[in-house]
Structure formats: C-alpha cells, structure tokens
C-alpha atoms as a PDB file:
ATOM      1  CA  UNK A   1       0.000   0.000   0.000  1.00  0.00           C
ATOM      2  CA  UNK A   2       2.726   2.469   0.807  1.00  0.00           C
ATOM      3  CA  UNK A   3       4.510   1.867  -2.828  1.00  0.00           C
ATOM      4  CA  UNK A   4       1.254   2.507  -4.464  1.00  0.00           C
ATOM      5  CA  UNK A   5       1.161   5.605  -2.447  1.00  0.00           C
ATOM      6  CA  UNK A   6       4.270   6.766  -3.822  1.00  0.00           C
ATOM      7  CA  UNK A   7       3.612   5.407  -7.544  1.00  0.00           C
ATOM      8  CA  UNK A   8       0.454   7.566  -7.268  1.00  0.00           C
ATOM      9  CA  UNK A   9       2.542  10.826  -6.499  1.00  0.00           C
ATOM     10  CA  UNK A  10       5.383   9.976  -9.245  1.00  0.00           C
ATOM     11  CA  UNK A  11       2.755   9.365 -11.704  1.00  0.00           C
ATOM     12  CA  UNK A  12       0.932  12.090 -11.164  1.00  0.00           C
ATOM     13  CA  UNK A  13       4.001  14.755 -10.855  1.00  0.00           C
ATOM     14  CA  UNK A  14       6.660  13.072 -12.268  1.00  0.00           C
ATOM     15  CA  UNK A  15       6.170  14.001 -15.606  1.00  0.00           C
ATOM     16  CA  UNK A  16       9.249  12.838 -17.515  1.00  0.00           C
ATOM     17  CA  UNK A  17      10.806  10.201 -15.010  1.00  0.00           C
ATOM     18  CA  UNK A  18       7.893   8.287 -14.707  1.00  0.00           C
ATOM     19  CA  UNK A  19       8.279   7.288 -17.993  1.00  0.00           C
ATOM     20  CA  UNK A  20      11.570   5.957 -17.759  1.00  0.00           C
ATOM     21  CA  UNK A  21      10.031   4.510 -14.500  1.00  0.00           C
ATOM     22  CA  UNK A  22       7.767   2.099 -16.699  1.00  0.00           C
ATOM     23  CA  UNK A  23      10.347   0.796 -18.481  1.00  0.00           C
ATOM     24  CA  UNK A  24      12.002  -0.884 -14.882  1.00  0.00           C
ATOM     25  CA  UNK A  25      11.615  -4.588 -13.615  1.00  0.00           C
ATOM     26  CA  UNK A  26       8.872  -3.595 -10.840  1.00  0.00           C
ATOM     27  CA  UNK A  27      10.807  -3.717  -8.212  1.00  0.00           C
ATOM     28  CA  UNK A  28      12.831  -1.216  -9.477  1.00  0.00           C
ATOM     29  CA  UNK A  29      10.289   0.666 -10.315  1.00  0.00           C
ATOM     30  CA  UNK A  30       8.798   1.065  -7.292  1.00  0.00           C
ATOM     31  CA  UNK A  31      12.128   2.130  -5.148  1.00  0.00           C
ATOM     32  CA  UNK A  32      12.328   4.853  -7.518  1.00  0.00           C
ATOM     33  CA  UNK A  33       8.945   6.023  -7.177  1.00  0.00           C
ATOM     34  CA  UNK A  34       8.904   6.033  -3.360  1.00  0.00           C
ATOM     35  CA  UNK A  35      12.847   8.369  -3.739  1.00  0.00           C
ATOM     36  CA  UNK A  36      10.589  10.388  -5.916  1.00  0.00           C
ATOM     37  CA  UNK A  37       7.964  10.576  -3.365  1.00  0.00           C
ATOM     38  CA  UNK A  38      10.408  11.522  -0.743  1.00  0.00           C
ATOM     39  CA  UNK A  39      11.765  14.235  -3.115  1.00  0.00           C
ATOM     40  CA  UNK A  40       8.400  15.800  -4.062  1.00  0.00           C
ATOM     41  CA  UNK A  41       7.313  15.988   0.177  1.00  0.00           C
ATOM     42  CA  UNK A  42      10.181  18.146   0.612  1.00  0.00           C
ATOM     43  CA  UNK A  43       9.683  20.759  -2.580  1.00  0.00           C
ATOM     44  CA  UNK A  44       6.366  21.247  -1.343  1.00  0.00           C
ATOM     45  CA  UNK A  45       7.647  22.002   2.283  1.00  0.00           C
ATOM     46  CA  UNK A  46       9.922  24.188   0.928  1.00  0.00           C
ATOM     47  CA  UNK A  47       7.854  25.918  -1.567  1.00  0.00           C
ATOM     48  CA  UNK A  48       4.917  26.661   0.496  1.00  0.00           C
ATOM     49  CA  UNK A  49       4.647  30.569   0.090  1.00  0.00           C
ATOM     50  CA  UNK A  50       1.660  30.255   2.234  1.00  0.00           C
ATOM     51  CA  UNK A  51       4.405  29.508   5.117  1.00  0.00           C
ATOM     52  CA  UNK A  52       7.037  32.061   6.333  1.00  0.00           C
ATOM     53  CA  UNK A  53      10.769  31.313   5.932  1.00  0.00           C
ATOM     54  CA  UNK A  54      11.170  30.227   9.394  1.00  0.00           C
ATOM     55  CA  UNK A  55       7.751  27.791   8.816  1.00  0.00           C
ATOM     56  CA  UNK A  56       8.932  26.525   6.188  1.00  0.00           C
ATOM     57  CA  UNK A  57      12.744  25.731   7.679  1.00  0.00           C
ATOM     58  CA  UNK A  58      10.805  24.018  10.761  1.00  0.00           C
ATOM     59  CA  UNK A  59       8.600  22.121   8.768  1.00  0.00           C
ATOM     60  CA  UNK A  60      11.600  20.615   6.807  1.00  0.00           C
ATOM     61  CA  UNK A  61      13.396  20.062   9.731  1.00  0.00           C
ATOM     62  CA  UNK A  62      10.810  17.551  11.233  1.00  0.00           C
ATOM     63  CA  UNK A  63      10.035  16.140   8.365  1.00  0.00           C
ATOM     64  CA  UNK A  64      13.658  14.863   7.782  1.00  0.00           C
ATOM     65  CA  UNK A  65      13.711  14.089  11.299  1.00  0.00           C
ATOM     66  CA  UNK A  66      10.833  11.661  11.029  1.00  0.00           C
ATOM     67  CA  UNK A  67      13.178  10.032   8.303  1.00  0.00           C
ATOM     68  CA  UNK A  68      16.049   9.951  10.684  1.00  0.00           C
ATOM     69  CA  UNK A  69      13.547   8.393  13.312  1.00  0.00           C
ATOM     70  CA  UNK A  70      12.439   5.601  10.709  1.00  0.00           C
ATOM     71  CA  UNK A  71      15.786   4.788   9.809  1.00  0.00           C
ATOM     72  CA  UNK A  72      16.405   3.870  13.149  1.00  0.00           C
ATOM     73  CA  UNK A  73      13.796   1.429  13.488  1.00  0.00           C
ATOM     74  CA  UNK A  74      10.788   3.594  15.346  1.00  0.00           C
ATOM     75  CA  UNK A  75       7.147   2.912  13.710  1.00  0.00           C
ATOM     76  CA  UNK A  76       5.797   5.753  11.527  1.00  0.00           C
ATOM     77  CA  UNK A  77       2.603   5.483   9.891  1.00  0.00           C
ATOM     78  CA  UNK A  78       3.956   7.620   6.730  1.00  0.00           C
ATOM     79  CA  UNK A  79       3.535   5.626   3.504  1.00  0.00           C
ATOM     80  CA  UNK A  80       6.433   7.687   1.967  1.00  0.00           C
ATOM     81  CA  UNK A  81       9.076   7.129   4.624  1.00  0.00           C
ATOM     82  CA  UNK A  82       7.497   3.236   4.699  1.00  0.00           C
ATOM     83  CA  UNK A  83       8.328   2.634   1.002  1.00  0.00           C
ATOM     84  CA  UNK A  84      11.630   4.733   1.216  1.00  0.00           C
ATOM     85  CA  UNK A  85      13.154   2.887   4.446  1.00  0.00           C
ATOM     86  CA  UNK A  86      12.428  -0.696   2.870  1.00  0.00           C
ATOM     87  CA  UNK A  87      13.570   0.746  -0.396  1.00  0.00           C
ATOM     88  CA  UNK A  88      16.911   2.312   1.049  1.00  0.00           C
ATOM     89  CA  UNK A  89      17.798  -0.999   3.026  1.00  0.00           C
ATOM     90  CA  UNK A  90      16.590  -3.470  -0.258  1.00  0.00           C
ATOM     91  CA  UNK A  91      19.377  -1.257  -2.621  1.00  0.00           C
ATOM     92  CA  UNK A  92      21.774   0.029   0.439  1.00  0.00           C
ATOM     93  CA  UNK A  93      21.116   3.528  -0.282  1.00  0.00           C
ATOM     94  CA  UNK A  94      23.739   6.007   1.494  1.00  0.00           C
ATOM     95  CA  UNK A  95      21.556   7.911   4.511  1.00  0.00           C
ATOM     96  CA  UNK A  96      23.384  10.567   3.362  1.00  0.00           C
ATOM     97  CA  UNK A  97      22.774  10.797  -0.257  1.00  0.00           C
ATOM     98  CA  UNK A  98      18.931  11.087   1.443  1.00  0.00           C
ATOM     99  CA  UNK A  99      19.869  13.946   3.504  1.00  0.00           C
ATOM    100  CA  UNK A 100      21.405  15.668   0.545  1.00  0.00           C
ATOM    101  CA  UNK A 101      18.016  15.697  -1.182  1.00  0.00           C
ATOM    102  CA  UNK A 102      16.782  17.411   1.487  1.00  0.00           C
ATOM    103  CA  UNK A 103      19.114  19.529   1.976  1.00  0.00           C
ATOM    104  CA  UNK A 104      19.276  20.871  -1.885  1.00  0.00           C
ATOM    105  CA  UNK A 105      15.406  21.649  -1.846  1.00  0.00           C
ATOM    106  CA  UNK A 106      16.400  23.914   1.276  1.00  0.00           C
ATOM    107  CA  UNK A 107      18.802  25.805  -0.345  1.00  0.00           C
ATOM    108  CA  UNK A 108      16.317  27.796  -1.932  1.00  0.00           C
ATOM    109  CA  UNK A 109      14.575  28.891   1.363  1.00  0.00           C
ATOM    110  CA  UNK A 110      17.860  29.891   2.309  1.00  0.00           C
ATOM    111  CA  UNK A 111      18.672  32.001  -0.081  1.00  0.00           C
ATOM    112  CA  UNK A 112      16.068  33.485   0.248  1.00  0.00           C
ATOM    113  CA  UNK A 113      15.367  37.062   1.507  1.00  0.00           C
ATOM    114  CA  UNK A 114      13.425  37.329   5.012  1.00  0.00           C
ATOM    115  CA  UNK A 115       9.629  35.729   3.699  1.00  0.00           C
ATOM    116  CA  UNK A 116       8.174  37.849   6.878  1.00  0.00           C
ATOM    117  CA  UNK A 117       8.603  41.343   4.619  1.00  0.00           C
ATOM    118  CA  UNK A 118       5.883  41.504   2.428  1.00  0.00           C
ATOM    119  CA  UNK A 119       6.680  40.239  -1.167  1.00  0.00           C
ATOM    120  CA  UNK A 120       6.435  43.711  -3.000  1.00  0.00           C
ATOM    121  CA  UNK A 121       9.081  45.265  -0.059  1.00  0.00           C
ATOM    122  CA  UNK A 122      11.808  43.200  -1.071  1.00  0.00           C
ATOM    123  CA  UNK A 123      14.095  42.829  -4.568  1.00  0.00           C
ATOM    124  CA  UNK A 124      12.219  41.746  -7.861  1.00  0.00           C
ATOM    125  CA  UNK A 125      14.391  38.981  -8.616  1.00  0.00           C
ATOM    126  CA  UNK A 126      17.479  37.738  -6.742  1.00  0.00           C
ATOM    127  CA  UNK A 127      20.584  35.970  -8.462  1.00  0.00           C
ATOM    128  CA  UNK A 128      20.910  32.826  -6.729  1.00  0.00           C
ATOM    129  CA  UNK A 129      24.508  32.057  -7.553  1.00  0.00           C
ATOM    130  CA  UNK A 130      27.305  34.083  -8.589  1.00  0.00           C
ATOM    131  CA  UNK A 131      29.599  31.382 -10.476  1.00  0.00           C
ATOM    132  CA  UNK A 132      28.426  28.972 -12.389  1.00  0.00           C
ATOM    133  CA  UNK A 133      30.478  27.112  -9.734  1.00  0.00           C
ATOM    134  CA  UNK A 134      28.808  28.483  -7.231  1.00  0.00           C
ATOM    135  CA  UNK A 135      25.508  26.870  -9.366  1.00  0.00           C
ATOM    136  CA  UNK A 136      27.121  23.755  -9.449  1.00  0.00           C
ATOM    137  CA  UNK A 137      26.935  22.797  -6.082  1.00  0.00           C
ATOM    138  CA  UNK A 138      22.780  23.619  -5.783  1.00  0.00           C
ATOM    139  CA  UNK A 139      22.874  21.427  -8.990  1.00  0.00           C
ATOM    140  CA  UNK A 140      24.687  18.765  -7.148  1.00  0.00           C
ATOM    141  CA  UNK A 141      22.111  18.576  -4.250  1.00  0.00           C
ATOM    142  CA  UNK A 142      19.063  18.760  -6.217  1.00  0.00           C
ATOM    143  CA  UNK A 143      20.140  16.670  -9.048  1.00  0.00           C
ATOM    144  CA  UNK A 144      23.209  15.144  -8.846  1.00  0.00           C
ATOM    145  CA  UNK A 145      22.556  13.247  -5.803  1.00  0.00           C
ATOM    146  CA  UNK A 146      19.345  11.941  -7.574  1.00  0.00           C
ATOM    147  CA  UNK A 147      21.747  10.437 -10.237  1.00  0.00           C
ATOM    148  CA  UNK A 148      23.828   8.917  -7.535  1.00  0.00           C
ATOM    149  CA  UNK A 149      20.810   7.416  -5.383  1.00  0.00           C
ATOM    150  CA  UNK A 150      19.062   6.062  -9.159  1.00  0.00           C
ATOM    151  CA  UNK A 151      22.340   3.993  -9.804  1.00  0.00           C
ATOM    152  CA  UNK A 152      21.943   2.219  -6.490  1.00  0.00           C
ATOM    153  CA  UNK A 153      19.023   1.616  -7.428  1.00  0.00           C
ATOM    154  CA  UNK A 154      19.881   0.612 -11.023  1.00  0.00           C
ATOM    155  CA  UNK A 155      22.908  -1.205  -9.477  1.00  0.00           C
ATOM    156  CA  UNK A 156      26.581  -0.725 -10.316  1.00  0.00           C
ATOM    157  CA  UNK A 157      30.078  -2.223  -9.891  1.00  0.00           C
ATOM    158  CA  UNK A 158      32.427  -0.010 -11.446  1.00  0.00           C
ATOM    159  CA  UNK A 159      32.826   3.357  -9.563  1.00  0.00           C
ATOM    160  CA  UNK A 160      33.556   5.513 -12.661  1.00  0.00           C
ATOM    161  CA  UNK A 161      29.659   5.240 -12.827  1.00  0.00           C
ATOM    162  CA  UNK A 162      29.371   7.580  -9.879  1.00  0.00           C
ATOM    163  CA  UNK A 163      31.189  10.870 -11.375  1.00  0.00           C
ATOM    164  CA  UNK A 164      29.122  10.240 -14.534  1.00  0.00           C
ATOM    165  CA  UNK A 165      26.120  10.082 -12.746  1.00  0.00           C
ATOM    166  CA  UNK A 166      26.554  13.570 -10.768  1.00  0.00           C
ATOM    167  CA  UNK A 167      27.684  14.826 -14.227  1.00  0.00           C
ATOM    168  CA  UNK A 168      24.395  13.541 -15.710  1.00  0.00           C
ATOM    169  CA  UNK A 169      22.363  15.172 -13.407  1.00  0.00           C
ATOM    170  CA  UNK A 170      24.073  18.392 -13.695  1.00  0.00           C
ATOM    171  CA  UNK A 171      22.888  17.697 -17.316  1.00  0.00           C
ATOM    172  CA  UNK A 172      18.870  17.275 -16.695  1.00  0.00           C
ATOM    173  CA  UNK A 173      19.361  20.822 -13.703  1.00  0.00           C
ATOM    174  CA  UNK A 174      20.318  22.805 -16.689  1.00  0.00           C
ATOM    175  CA  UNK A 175      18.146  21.447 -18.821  1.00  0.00           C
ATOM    176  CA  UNK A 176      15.036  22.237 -16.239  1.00  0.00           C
ATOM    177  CA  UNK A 177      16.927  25.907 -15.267  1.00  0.00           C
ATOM    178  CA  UNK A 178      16.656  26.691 -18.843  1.00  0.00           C
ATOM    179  CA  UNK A 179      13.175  25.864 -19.577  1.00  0.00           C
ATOM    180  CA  UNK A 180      12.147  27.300 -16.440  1.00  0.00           C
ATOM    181  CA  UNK A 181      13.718  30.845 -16.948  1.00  0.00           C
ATOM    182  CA  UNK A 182      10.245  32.728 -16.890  1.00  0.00           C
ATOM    183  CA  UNK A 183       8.420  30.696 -14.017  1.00  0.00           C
ATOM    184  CA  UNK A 184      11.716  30.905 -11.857  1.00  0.00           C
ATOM    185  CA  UNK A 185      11.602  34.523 -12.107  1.00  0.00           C
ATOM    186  CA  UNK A 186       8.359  35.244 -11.731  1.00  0.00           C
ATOM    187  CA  UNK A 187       8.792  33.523  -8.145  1.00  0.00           C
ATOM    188  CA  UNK A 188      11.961  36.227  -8.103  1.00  0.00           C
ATOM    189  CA  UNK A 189      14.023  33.746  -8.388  1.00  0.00           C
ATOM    190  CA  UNK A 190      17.786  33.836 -10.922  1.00  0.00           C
ATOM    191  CA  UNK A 191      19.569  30.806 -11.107  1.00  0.00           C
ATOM    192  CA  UNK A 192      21.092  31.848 -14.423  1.00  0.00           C
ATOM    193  CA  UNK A 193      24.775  32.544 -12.840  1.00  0.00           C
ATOM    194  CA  UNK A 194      25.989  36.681 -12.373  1.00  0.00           C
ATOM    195  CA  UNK A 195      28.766  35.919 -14.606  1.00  0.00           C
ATOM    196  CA  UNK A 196      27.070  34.669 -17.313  1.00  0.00           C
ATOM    197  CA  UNK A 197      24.534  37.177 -17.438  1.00  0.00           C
ATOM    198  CA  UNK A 198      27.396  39.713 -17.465  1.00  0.00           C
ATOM    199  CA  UNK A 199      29.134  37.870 -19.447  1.00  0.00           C
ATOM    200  CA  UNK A 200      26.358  39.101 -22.541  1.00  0.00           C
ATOM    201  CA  UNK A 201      25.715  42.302 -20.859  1.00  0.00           C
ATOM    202  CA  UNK A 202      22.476  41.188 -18.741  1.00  0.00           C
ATOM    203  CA  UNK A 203      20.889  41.642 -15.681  1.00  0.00           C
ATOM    204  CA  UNK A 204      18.353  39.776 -14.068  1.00  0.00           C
ATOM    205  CA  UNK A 205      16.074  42.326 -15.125  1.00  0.00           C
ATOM    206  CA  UNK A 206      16.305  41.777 -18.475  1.00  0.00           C
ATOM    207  CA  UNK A 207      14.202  38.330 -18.049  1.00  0.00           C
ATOM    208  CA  UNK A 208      11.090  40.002 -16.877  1.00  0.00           C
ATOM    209  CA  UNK A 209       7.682  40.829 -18.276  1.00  0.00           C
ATOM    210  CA  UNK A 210       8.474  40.495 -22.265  1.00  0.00           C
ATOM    211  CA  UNK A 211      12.298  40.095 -22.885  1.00  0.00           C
ATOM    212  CA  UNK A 212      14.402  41.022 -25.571  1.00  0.00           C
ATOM    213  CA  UNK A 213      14.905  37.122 -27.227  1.00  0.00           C
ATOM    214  CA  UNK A 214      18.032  37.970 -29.692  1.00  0.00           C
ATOM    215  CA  UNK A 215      19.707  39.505 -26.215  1.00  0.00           C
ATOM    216  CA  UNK A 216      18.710  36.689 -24.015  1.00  0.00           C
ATOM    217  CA  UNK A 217      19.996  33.658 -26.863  1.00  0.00           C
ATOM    218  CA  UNK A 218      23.406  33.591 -26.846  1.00  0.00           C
ATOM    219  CA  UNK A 219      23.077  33.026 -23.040  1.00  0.00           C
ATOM    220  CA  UNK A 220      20.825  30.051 -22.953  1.00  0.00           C
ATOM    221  CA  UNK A 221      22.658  28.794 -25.654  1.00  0.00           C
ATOM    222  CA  UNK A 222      25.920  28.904 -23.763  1.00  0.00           C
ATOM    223  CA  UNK A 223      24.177  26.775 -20.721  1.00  0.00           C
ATOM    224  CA  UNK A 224      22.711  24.157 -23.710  1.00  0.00           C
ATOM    225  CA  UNK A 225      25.877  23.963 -24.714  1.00  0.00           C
ATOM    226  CA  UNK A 226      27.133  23.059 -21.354  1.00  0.00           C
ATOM    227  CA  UNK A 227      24.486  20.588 -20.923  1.00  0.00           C
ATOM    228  CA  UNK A 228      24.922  18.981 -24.001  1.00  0.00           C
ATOM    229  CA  UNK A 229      28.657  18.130 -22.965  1.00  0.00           C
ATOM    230  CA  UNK A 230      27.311  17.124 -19.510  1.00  0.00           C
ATOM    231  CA  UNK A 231      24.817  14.660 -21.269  1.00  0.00           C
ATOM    232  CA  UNK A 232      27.860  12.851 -22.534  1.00  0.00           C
ATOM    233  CA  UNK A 233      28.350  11.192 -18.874  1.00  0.00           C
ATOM    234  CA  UNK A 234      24.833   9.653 -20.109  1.00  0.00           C
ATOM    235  CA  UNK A 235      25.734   7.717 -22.858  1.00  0.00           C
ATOM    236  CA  UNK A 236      29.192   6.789 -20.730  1.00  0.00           C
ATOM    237  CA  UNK A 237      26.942   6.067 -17.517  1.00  0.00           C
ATOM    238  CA  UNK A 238      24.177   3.273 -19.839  1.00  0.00           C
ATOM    239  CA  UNK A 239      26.779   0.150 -19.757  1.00  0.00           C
ATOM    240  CA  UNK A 240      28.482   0.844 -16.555  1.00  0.00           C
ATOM    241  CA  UNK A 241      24.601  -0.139 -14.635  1.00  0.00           C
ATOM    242  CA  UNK A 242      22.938  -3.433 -14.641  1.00  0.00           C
ATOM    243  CA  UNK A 243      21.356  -4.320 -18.225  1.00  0.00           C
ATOM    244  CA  UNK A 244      17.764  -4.370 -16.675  1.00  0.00           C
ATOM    245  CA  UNK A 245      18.019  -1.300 -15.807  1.00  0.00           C
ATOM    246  CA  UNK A 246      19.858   0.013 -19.003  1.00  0.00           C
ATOM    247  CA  UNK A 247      16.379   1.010 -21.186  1.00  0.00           C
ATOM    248  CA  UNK A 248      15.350   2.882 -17.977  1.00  0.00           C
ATOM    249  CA  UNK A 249      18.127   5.144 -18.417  1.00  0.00           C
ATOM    250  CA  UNK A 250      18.122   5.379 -21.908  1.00  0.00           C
ATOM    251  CA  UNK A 251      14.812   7.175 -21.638  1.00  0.00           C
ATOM    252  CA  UNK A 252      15.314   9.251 -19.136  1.00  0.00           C
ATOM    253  CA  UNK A 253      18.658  10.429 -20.999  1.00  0.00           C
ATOM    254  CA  UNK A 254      16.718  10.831 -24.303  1.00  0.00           C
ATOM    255  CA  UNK A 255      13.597  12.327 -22.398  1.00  0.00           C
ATOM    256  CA  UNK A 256      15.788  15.372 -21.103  1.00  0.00           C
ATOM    257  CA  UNK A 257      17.917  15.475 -23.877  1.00  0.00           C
ATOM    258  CA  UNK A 258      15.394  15.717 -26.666  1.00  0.00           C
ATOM    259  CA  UNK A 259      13.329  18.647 -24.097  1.00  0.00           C
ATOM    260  CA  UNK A 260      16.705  20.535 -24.407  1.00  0.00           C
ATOM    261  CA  UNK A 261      16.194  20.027 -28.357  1.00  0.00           C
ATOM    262  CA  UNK A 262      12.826  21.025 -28.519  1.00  0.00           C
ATOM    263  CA  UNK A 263      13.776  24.481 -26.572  1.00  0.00           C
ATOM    264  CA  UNK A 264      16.987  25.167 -28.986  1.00  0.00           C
ATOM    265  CA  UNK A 265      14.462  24.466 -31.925  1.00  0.00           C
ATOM    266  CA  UNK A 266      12.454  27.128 -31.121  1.00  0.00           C
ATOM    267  CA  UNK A 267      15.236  29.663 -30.904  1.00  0.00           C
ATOM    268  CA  UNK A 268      15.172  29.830 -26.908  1.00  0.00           C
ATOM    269  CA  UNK A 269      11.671  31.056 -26.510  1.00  0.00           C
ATOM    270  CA  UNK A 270      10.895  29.965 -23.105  1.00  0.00           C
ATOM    271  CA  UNK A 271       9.075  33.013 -22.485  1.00  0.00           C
ATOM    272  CA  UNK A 272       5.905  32.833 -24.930  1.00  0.00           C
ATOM    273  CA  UNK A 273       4.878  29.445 -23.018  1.00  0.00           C
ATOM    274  CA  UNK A 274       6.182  27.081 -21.413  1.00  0.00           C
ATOM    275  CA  UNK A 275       8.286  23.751 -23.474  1.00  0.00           C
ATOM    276  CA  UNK A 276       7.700  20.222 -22.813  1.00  0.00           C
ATOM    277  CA  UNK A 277       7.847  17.246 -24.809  1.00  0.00           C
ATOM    278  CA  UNK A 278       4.038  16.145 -26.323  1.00  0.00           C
ATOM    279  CA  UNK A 279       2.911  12.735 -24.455  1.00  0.00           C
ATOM    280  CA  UNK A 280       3.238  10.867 -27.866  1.00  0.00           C
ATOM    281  CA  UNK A 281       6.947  12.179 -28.286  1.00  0.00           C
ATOM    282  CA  UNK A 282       7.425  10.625 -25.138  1.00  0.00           C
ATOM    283  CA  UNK A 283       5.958   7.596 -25.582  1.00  0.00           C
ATOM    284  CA  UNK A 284       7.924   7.150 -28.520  1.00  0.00           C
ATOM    285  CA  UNK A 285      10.929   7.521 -26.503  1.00  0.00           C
ATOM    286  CA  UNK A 286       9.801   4.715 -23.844  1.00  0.00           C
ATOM    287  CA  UNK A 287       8.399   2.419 -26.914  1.00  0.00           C
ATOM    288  CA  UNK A 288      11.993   2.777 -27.972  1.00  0.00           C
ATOM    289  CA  UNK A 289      13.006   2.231 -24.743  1.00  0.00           C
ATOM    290  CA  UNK A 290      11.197  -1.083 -24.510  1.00  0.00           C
ATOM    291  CA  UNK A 291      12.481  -2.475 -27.574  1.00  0.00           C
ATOM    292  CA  UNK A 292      16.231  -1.814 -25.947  1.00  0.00           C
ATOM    293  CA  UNK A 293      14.804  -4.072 -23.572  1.00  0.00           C
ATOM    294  CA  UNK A 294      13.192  -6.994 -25.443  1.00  0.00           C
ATOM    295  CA  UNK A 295      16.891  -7.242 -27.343  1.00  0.00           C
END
C-alpha cells in the first residue's frame, strides 16, 4: 500500500521520469517512485509561500527528522518514509545521499530574503549564484545526488559510474533551469549565474515581463551547450549499470535530452509558453526504450 502511495505521487508529478520509471523490472520501479515521493514531500515544504521562511525551515526540519527516526527502526505510519526505508535498506542507499536531497530543496529557502517582509518590499528577482560554480553545487544537491541514489538503485560495480552520474544530473538541472527561466523569475528567483549574465551584458532584469529574445539567446545557448557536454556522462553512464536497468536510463537520458532540443528548436523562446515534450513524443521515446529491452 505504501509503494502505491508513492507510484500515485510519481505518476501524477513526475512528468518525464515516470516514464523511464515504466520501463524498470517492478521492483525497481517502485524504489524509484517512493525516492521520488520523498523528493516531491520536501519541494512542497519548501515551496509553500503560504508559510514564512522560518515555517517553512521548521517544517523541513521535522520532516527529515521523522526520516532519521524511521531509519532507526521507530514505527511511523507515513507511507512515503514506509516505502523509502524498505527501499533504502533493499538497494543500500547512502543515509546521506537522502539527507542531501533534502538539503538541496532547502537551499532555496535559504537564499532566500526574510519571507516575513511583504513580497512587493523586497528585490524583484534575486541571483541565486554568482559562479556557475557556485551553481554547481545547488545542482549537485538537487540533481546530482538523484543520479547517484538512481544507480543504487539501477545497481553498479564499477565506480567511474558515480562521477558520470553527478555529471548527468548536472545535465537534466540545466536542462530544467533553462526551460524554467520565466516561471523561476516570476517567483523572483535567478539561477542563471551573475557571470554569465554579465558575461552578454544582462541583468536579471532583463528576463522580466516580455524580454528582448536575440539579447537573451546567446546566453541560454551557452548553458545548452554546457548541458549537451554534460549529457555525454549519459551515454558513458548506460553500460556501466545493470542491463535491466539500461532502457530505464536510456529514456530518461533521451527524455531530457530531446526537451533541451525542442527548446533550442524554437530559438530559446521559453518566455511565450512554457516547453515540454508532447505525451506521444514521449511515448515514442519509452516504446523505444522497450524495444532496448526486449533485445
């Protein structure tokens, strides 16, 4: 009952890794979905903007303490931390790499200015990062450390499958960062690094209300570019994990990589509405996907 719980919640919000989801022996399948569900819980404690700062940092903080609690062997009643516990012990998932999760989604709360100050007293938009090295380490929390968790459950043997993973995830955060552009800063929210705006003579300014496209492209198309190397560790990562769980990854790769496509194709308007891959261009991807399978 608690997997279906959690297979409820990826299916319902997980819009492209569920479908790399179906394409796992069940098992599989289900360990992902209940990481997932984990993952999801704390977004929406930390994106709450009916909550203040300091509600929001509290609410986090129990939840992962109720984790820490069920690790330990106390009862809970939680269908996400009951699928997540017996999926962390079934493919010896690092408590850690847990804790990172959690701790990625809070990085945005912390940057954060003071929630108690009414919205219109503060700054617009805020840079989040200076560097894109400075980027690299949110990117590592939020999606690198998914990459890392997935090959557990995937299952490795050869460690060069852990750098590639972190790289590959880097690879889907840009990806997402890119696409997201308008929504991010309507929440007043930059992740686009200082430099690189500077770099082309920006400021986070320039991506509100209408934007000036043939100003704003040779930006995003310096981060594609950078994800398009980072997708790389993909391809690298596919025969390093266990062949059942090869087609899995192969969609999710092609998934993410085809959305960055899409958004290149149409010159780096992200602004007009938002870009996602159709539900038959995905499905063409996981019928692909189980064909690598069947072979």
């Amino acid at each position: 009952m608690a997997y279906s719980v959690c297979r409820g919640i990826a299916r319902s919000a997980a819009k492209n890794f569920y479908y790399a989801f179906l394409v796992l022996p069940q098992r599989k399948r289900e360990a992902l979905c209940a990481v997932y569900a984990f993952m999801r819980r704390c977004d929406d404690l930390t994106d709450d903007s009916s909550l203040t700062l300091q509600e929001r940092r509290v609410r986090l903080d129990l939840w992962l303490d109720a984790l820490h609690r069920a690790q330990q062997g106390e009862p809970t009643d939680d269908p996400i931390l009951l699928a997540l516990i017996d999926a962390q012990r079934r493919y010896q998932i690092p408590a850690g790499l847990l804790d990172e999760l959690a701790m990625g989604t809070a990085m945005d709360v912390e940057a954060a200015e003071d929630e108690d100050e009414p919205r219109f007293a503060r700054a617009a938009l805020q840079v989040q990062y200076k560097t894109f090295e400075d980027l690299q380490l949110y990117c590592y929390r939020v999606a690198s450390v998914v990459g890392l968790v997935c090959i557990h459950v995937f299952g490795y043997r050869d460690p060069e499958a852990e750098p590639l993973a972190e790289r590959c995830g880097l690879a889907f955060q840009l990806t997402n960062i890119i696409r997201d552009v308008k929504e991010d800063a309507a929440m007043g929210r930059v992740y686009l690094p200082e430099e690189d705006l500077a770099k082309f003579g920006l400021s986070a300014l320039d991506l509100l209300a209408a934007p000036d496209l043939a100003r704003l492209r040779p930006l995003l198309n310096m981060e594609a570019d950078r994800a398009r190397e980072f997708y790389r560790a993909g391809d690298e990562l596919i025969p390093l994990i266990a062949e059942d769980s090869q087609p899995g990854l192969w969609v999710l790769v092609n998934i993410y990589r085809k959305l960055l496509e899409k958004i290149a194709d149409r010159q780096y308007d992200v602004f007009s509405g938002k870009v996602s891959l159709s539900v038959s261009e995905k499905l063409r991807i996981l019928g692909r996907g189980f064909l690598r399978r069947l072979v």
